[in-house]
Protein backbone atom coordinates (compact mmCIF):
# COMPACT_ATOMS: atom_id res chain seq x y z
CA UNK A 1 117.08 47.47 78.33
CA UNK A 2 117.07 50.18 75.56
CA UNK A 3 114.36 52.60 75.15
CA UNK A 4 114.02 54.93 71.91
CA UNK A 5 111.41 57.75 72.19
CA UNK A 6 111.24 61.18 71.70
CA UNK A 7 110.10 63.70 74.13
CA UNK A 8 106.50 64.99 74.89
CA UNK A 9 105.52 61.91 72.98
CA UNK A 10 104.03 58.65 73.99
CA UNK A 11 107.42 57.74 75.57
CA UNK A 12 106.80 59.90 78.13
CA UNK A 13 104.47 56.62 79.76
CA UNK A 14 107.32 54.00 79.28
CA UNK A 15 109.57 56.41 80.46
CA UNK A 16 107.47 56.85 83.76
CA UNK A 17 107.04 53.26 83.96
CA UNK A 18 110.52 52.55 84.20
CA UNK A 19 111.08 55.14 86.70
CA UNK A 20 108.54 54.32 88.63
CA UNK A 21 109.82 50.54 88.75
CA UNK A 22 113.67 51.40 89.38
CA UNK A 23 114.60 49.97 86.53
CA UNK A 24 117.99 50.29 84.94
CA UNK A 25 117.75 51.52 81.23
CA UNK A 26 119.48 53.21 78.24
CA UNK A 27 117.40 56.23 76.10
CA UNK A 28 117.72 56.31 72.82
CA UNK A 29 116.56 59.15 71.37
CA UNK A 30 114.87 58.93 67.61
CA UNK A 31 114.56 62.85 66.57
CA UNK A 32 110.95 62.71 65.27
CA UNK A 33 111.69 66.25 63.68
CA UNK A 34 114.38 65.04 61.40
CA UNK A 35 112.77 61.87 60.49
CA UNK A 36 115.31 59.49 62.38
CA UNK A 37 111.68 57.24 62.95
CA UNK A 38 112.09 56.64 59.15
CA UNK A 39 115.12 55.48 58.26
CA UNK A 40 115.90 51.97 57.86
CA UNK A 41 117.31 51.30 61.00
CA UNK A 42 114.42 52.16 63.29
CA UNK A 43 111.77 50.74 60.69
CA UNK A 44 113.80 47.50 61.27
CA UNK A 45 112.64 47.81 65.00
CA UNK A 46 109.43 48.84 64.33
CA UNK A 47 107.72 49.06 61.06
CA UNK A 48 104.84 51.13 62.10
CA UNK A 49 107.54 54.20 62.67
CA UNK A 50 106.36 54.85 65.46
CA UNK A 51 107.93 55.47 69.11
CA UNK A 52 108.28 54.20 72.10
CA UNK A 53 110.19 50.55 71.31
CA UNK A 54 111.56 48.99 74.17
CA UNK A 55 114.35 46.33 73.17
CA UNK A 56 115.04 43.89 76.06
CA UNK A 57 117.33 40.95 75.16
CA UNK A 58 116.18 39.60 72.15
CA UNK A 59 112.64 41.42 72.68
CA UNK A 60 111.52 44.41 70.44
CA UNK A 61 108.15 45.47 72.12
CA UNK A 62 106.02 48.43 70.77
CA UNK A 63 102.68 50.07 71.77
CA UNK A 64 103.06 52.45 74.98
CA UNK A 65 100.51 50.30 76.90
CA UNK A 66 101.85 47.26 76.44
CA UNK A 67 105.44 48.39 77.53
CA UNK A 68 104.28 49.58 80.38
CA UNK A 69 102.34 46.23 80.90
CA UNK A 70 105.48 44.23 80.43
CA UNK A 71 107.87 46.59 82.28
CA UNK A 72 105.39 45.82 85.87
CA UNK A 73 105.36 42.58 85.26
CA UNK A 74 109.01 42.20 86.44
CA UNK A 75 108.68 44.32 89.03
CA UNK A 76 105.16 42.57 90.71
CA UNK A 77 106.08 44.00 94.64
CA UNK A 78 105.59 47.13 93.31
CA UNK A 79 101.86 47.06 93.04
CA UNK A 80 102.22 48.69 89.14
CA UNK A 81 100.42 45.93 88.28
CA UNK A 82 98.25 44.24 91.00
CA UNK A 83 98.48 40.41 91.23
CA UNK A 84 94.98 40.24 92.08
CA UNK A 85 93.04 38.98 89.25
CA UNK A 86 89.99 41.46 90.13
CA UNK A 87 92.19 44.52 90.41
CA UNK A 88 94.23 43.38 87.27
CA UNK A 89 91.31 43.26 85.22
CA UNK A 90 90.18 46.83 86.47
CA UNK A 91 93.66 48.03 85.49
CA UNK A 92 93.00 46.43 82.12
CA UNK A 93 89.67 48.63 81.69
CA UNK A 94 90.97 51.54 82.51
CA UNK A 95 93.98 50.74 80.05
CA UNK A 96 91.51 50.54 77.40
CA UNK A 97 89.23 52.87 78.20
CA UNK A 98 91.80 55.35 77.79
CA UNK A 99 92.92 54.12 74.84
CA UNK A 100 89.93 53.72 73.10
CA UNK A 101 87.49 56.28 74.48
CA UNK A 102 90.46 59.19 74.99
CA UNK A 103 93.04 59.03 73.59
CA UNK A 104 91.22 58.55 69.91
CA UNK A 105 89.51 61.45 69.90
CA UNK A 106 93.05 63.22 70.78
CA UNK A 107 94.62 61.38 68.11
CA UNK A 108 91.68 62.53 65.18
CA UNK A 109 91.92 66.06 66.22
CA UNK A 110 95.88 66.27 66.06
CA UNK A 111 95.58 64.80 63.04
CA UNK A 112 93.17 67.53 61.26
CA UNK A 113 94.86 70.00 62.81
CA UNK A 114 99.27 69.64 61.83
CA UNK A 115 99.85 65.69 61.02
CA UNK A 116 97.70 65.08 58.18
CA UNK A 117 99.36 67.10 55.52
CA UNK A 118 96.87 70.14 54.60
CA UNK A 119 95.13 68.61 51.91
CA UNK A 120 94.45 65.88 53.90
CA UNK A 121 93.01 67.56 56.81
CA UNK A 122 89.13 68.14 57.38
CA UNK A 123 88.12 70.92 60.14
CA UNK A 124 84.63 69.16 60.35
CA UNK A 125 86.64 66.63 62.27
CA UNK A 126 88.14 68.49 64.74
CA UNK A 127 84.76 69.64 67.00
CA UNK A 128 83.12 66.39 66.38
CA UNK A 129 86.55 64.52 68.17
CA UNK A 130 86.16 67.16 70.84
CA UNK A 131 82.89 66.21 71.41
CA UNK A 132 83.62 62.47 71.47
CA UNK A 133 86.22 63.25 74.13
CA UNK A 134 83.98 65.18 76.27
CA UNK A 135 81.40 63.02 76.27
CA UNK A 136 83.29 59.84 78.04
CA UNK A 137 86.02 61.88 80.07
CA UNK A 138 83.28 62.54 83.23
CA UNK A 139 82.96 58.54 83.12
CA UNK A 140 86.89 58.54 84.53
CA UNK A 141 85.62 61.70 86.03
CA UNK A 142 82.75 60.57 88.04
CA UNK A 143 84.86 57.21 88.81
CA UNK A 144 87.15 59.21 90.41
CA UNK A 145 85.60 60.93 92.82
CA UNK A 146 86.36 60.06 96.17
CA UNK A 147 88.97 58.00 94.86
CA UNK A 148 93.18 58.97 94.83
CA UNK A 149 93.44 56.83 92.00
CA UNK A 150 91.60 54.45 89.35
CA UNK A 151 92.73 51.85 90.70
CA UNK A 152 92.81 50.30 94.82
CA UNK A 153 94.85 52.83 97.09
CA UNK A 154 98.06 53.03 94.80
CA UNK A 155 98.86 54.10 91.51
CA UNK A 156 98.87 51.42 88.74
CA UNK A 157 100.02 51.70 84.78
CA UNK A 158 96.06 52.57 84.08
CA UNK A 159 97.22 55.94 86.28
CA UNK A 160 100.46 56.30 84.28
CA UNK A 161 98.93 56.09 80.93
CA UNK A 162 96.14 58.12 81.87
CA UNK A 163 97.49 60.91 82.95
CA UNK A 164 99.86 60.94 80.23
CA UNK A 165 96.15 61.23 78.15
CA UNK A 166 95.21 63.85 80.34
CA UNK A 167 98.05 66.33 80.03
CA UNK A 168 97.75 65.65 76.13
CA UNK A 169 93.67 66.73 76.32
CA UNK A 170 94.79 69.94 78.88
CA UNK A 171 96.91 71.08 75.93
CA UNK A 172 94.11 71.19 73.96
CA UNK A 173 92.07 72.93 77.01
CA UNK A 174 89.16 69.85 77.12
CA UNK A 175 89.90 70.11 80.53
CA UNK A 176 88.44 73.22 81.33
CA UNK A 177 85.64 72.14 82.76
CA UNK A 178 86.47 68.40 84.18
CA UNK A 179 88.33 70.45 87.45
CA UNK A 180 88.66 66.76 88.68
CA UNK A 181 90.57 64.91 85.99
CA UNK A 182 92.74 68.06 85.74
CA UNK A 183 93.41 68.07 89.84
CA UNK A 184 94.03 64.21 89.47
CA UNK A 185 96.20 64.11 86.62
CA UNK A 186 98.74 66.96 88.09
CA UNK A 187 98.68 64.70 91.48
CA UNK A 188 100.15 62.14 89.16
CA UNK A 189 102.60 64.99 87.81
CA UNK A 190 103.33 65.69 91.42
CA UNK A 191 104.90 62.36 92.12
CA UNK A 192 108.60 62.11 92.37
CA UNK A 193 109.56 60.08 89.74
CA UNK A 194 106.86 61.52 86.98
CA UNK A 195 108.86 63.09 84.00
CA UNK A 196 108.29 66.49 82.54
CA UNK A 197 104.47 67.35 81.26
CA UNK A 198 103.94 67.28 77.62
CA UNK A 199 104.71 70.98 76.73
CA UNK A 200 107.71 70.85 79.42
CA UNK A 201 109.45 68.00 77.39
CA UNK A 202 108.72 69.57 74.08
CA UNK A 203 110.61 72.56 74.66
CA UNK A 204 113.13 70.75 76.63
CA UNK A 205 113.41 68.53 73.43
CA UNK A 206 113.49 72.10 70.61
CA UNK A 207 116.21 73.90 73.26
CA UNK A 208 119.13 71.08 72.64
C-alpha cells in the first residue's frame, strides 16, 4: 500500500490508522506548499487535489474517513472497527458527527481566514463558524463523560478521526473551555502509535 499526504494535514488520520493496525506501507509525500497536489500526476489519482489517497492494488481510495474505514476492515481482531453491528453503527455516528458538525465549521473558518484568496474571504464568517463549532462540541463533550472513549472500552476510527478534529479546533483555541474534549483528545495523543499533533508535524514538515 502507498499513502501520499502531507503533514499536519488530514493524513495525519490515515497515517494513525495504519499504525495503529500494523500495517506495512509506503509514504508518499505530495508537498502541498509547492503545489505537487496539482500537477497532473496526482490529479490523475485524485481529481479533487486533495490529500490523503491511499492506492492499494488496483484501488485509489480518497476521503480521510473512508481510508480509515477500509484500512480496519482488514485488520477486524483489532477492534478499529467493531464487528458488532450496534457498535459499528455508533462508530459510524460519531464518524459523521465529526465530520459534519466539527470539522465544517473548522473548514469555513480556515477558509476566511488564509485559503480563500483575500478577495474571497469574508470575516463575518469566521465568528459565526466558531459559534457553530461550539455549539455541538459539548454533545461529544457530554457523551464523553465517564467514558475513555466514544466508542465501547477501546479506541475505534471515530476516536482517530476525532481527535485528529480536536487538535485542529485547539489550534484555533475552541477548546478553551471544553477541558474534557481537550483531556480526551491528548489521551489519544498519548498513545504509542499516535503521530505528531498538528502544529508538531507542520514544523517538522517547514524544517526539511
Amino acid at each position: 500500500m502507498r499513502l501520499y499526504g502531507f503533514a499536519g494535514t488530514r493524513t495525519m488520520r490515515a497515517l494513525w490508522a495504519l499504525r495503529e493496525l500494523d500495517l506495512d506501507f509506503e509514504y508518499v509525500e505530495v508537498d502541498l506548499t509547492a503545489g505537487a497536489h496539482r500537477r497532473p500526476d496526482f490529479l490523475a489519482l485524485n481529481p479533487a487535489g486533495k490529500v490523503p489517497v491511499l492506492v492499494d492494488g488496483d484501488l485509489v481510495l480518497t476521503e480521510s474517513v473512508a481510508i480509515v474505514l477500509y484500512l480496519a476492515e482488514k485488520r477486524p481482531e483489532t477492534g478499529l472497527l467493531p464487528v458488532d453491528p450496534r457498535a459499528r453503527a455508533e462508530v459510524h455516528r460519531w464518524l459523521l458527527f465529526t465530520a459534519t458538525e466539527l470539522e465544517q465549521p473548522l473548514w469555513r473558518m480556515a477558509r476566511h481566514k488564509t485559503l480563500y484568496p483575500a478577495e474571497r474571504r469574508i470575516a463575518a464568517e469566521i465568528p459565526v463558524a466558531r459559534r457553530d463549532f461550539l455549539d455541538m462540541a459539548p454533545v461529544m463533550d457530554t457523551h464523553l463523560q465517564g467514558r475513555s472513549f466514544l466508542v465501547g472500552d477501546r479506541a475505534t476510527v471515530a476516536d482517530i478521526v476525532a481527535a485528529y478534529t480536536l487538535d485542529w479546533a485547539d489550534e484555533a483555541h475552541l477548546l478553551d473551555e471544553l477541558p474534557g474534549l481537550h483531556a480526551y483528545m491528548k489521551r489519544m495523543y498519548a498513545r504509542p502509535k499516535a503521530p505528531l499533533r498538528i502544529a508538531a508535524a507542520f514544523a517538522e514538515a517547514r524544517a526539511r
